[in-house]
PDB file of N, CA and C in Angstrom:
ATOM      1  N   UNK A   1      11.093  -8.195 -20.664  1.00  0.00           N
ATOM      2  CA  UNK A   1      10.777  -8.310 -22.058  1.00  0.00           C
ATOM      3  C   UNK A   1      11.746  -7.431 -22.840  1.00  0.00           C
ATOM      4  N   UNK A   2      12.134  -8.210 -23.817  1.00  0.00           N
ATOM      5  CA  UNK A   2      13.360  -7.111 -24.867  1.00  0.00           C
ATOM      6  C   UNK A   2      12.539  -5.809 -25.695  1.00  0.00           C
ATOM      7  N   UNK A   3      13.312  -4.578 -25.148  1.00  0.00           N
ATOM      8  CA  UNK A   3      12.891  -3.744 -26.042  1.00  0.00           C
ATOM      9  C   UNK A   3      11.954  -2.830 -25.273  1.00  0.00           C
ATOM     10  N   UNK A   4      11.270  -3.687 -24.035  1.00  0.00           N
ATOM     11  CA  UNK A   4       9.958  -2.592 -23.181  1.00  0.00           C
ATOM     12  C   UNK A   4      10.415  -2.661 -21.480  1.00  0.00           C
ATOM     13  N   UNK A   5      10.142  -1.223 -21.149  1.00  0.00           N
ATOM     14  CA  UNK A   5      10.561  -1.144 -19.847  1.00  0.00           C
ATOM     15  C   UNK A   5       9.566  -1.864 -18.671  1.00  0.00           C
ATOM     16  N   UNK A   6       9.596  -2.376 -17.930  1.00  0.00           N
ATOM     17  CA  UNK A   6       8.741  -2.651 -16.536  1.00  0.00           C
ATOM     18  C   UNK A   6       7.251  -2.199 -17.133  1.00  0.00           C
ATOM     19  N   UNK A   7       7.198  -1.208 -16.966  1.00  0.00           N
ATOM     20  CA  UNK A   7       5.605  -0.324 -16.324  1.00  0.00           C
ATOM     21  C   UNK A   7       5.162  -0.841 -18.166  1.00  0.00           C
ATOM     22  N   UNK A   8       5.734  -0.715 -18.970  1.00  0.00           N
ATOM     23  CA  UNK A   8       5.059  -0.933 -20.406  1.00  0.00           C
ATOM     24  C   UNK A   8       4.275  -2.278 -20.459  1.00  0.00           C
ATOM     25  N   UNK A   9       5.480  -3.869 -19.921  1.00  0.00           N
ATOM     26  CA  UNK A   9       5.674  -4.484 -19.792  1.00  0.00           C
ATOM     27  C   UNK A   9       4.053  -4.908 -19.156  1.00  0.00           C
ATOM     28  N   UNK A  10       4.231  -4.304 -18.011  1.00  0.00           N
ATOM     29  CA  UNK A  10       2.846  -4.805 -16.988  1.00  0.00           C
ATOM     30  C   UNK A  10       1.580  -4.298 -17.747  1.00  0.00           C
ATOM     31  N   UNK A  11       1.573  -2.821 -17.887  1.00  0.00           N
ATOM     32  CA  UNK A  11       0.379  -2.118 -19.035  1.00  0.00           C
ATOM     33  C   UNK A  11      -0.144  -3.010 -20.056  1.00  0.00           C
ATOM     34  N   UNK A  12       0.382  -4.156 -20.451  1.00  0.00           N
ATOM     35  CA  UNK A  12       0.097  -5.219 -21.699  1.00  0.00           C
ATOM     36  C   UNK A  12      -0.189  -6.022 -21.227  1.00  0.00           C
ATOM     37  N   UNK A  13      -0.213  -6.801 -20.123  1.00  0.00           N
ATOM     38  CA  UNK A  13      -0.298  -7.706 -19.412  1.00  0.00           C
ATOM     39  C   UNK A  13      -2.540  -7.567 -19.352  1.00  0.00           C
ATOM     40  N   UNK A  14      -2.825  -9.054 -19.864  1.00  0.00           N
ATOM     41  CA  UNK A  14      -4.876  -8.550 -20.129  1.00  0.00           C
ATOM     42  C   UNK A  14      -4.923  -8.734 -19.444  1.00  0.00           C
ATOM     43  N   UNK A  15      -4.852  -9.948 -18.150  1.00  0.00           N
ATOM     44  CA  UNK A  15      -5.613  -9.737 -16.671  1.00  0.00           C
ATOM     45  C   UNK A  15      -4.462  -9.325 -15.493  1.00  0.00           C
ATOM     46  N   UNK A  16      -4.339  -8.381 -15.036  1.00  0.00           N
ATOM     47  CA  UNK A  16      -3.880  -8.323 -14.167  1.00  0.00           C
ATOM     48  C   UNK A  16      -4.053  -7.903 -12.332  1.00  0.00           C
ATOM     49  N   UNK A  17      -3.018  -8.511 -12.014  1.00  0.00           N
ATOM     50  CA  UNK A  17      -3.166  -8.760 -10.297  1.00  0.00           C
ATOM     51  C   UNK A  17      -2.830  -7.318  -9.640  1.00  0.00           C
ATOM     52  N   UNK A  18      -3.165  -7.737  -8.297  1.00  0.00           N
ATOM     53  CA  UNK A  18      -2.901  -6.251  -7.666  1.00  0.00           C
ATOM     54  C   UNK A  18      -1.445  -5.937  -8.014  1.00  0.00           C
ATOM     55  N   UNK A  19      -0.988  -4.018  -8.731  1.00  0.00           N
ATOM     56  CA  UNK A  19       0.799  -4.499  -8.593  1.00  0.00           C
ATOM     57  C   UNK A  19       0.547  -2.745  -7.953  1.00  0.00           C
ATOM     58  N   UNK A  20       1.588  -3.079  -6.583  1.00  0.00           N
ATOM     59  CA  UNK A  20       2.200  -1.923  -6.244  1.00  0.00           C
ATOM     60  C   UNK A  20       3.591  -1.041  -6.618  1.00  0.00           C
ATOM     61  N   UNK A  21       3.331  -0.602  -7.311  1.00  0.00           N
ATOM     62  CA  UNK A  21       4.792   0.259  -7.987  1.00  0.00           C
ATOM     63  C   UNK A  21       5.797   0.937  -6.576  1.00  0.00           C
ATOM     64  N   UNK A  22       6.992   0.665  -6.547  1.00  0.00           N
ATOM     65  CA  UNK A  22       8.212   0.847  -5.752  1.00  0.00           C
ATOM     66  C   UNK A  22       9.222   1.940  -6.184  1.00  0.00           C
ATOM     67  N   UNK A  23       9.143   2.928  -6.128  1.00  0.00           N
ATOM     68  CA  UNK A  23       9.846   3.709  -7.125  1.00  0.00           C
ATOM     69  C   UNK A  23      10.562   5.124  -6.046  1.00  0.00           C
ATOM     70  N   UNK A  24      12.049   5.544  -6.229  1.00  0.00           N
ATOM     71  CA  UNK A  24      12.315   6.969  -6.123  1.00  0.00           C
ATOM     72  C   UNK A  24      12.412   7.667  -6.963  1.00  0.00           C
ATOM     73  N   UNK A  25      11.989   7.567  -8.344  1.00  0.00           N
ATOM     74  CA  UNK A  25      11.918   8.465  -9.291  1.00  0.00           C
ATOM     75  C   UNK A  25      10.345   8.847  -9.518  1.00  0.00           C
ATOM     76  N   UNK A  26       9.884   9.568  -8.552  1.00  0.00           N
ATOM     77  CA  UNK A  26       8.360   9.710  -8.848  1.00  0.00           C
ATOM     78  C   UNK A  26       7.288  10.932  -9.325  1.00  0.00           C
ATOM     79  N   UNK A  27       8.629  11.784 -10.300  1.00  0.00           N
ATOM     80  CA  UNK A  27       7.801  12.956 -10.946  1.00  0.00           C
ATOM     81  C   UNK A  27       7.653  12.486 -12.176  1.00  0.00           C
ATOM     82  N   UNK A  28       8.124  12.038 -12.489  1.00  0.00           N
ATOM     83  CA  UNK A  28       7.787  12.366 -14.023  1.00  0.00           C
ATOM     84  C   UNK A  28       7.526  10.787 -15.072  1.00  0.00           C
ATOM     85  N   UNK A  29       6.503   9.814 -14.612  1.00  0.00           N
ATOM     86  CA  UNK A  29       6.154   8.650 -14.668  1.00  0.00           C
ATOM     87  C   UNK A  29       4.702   8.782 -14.464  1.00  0.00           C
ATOM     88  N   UNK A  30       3.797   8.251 -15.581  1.00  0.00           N
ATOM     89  CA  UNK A  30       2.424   7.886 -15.249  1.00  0.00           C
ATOM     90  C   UNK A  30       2.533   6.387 -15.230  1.00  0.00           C
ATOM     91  N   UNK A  31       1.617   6.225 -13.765  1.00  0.00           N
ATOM     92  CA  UNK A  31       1.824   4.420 -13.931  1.00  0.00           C
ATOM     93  C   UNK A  31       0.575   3.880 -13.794  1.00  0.00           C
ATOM     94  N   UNK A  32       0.337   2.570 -14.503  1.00  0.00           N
ATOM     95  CA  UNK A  32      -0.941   1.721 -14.249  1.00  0.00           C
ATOM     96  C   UNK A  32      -1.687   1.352 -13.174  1.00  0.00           C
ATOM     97  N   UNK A  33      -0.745   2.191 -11.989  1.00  0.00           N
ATOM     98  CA  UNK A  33      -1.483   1.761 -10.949  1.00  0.00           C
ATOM     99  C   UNK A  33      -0.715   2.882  -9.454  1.00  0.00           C
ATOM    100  N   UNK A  34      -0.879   2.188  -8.346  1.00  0.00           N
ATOM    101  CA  UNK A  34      -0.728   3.130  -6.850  1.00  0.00           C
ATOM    102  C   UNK A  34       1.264   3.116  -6.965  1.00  0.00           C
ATOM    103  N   UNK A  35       1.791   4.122  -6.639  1.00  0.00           N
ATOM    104  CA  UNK A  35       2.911   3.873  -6.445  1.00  0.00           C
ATOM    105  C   UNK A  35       3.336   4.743  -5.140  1.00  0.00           C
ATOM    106  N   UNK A  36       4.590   3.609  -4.182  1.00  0.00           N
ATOM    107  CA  UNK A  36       5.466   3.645  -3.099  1.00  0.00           C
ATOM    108  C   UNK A  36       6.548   4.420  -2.899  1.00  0.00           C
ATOM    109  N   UNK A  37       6.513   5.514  -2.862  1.00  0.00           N
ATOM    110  CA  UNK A  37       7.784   6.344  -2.892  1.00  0.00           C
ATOM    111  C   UNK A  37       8.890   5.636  -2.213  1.00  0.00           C
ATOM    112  N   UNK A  38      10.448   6.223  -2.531  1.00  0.00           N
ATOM    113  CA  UNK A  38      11.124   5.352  -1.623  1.00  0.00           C
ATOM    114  C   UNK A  38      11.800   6.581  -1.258  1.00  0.00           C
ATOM    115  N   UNK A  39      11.750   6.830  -0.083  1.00  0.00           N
ATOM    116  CA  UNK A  39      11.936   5.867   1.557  1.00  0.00           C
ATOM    117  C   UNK A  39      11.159   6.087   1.912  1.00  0.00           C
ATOM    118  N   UNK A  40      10.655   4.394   2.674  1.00  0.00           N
ATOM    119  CA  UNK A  40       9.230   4.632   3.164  1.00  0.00           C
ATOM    120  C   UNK A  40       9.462   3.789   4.052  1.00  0.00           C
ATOM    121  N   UNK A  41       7.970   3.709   5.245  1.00  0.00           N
ATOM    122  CA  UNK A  41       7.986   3.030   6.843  1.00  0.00           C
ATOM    123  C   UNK A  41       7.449   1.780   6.111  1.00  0.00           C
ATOM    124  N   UNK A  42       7.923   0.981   7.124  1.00  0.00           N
ATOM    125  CA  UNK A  42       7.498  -0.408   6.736  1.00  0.00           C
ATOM    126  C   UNK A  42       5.834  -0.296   7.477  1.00  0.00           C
ATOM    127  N   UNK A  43       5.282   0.423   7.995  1.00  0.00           N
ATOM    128  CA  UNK A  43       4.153   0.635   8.039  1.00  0.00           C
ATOM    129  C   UNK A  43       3.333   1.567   6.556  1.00  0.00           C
ATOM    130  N   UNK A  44       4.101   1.922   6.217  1.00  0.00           N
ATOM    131  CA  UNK A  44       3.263   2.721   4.533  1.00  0.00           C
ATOM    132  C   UNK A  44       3.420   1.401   4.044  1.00  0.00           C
ATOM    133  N   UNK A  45       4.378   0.656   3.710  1.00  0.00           N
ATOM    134  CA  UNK A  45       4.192  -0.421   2.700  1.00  0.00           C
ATOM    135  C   UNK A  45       3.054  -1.613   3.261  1.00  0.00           C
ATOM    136  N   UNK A  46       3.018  -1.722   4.524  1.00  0.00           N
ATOM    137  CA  UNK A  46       1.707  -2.610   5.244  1.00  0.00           C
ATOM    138  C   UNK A  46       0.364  -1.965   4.519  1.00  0.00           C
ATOM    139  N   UNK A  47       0.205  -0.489   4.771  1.00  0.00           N
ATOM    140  CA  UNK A  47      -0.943   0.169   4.201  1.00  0.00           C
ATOM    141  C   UNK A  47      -1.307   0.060   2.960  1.00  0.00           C
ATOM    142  N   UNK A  48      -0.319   0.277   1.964  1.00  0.00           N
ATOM    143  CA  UNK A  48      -0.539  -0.065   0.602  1.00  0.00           C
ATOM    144  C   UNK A  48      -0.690  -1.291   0.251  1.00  0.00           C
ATOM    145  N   UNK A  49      -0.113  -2.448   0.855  1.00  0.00           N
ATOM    146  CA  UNK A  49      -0.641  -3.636   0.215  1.00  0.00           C
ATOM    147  C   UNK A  49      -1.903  -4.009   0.721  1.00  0.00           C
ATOM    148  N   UNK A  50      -2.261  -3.324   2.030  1.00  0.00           N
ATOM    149  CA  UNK A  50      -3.746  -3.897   2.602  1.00  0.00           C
ATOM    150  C   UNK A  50      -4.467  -2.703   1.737  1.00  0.00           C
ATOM    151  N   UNK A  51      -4.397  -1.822   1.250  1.00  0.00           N
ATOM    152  CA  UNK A  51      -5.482  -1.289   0.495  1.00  0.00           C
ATOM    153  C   UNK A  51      -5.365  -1.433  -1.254  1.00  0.00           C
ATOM    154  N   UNK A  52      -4.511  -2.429  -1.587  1.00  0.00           N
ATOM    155  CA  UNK A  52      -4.573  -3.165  -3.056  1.00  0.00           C
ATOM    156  C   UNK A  52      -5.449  -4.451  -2.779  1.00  0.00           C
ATOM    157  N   UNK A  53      -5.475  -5.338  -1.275  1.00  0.00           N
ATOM    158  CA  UNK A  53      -6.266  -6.164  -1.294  1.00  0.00           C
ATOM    159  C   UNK A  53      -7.183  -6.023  -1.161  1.00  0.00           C
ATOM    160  N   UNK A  54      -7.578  -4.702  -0.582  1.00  0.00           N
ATOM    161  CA  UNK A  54      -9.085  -4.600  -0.504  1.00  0.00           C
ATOM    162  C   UNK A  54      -9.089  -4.775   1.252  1.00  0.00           C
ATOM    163  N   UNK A  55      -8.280  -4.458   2.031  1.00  0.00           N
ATOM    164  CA  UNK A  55      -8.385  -4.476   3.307  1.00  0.00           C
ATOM    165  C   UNK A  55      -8.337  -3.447   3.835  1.00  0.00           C
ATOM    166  N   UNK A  56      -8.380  -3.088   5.069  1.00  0.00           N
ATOM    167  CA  UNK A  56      -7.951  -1.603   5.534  1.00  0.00           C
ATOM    168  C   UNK A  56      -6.953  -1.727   6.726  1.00  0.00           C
ATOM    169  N   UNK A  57      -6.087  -0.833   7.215  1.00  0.00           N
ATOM    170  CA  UNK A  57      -5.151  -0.908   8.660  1.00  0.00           C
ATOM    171  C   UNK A  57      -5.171   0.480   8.952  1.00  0.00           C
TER     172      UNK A  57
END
């Protein structure tokens, strides 16, 4: 969207879906939701999307 970054972008969004945030900049950002530090095991990213669905591993 012109003019708004990502995270603003989604924050406006009225119904929204599970979103996992992907990020290496992770001090100084409040976000709408769980966020993925980067570098991460492809087992943390299994974990986080099974606990946005509502699953567990």
């Amino acid at each position: 969207m012109p003019g708004m970054g990502g995270v603003a972008a989604v924050g406006r969004r009225a119904a929204r879906p599970p979103i996992l945030f992907i990020s290496g900049y992770t001090a100084d950002k409040e976000l709408p939701g769980p966020l993925l530090a980067k570098p991460f095991r492809p087992d943390a990213l299994l974990k986080a999307v099974a606990g946005l669905l509502g699953g567990s591993h």
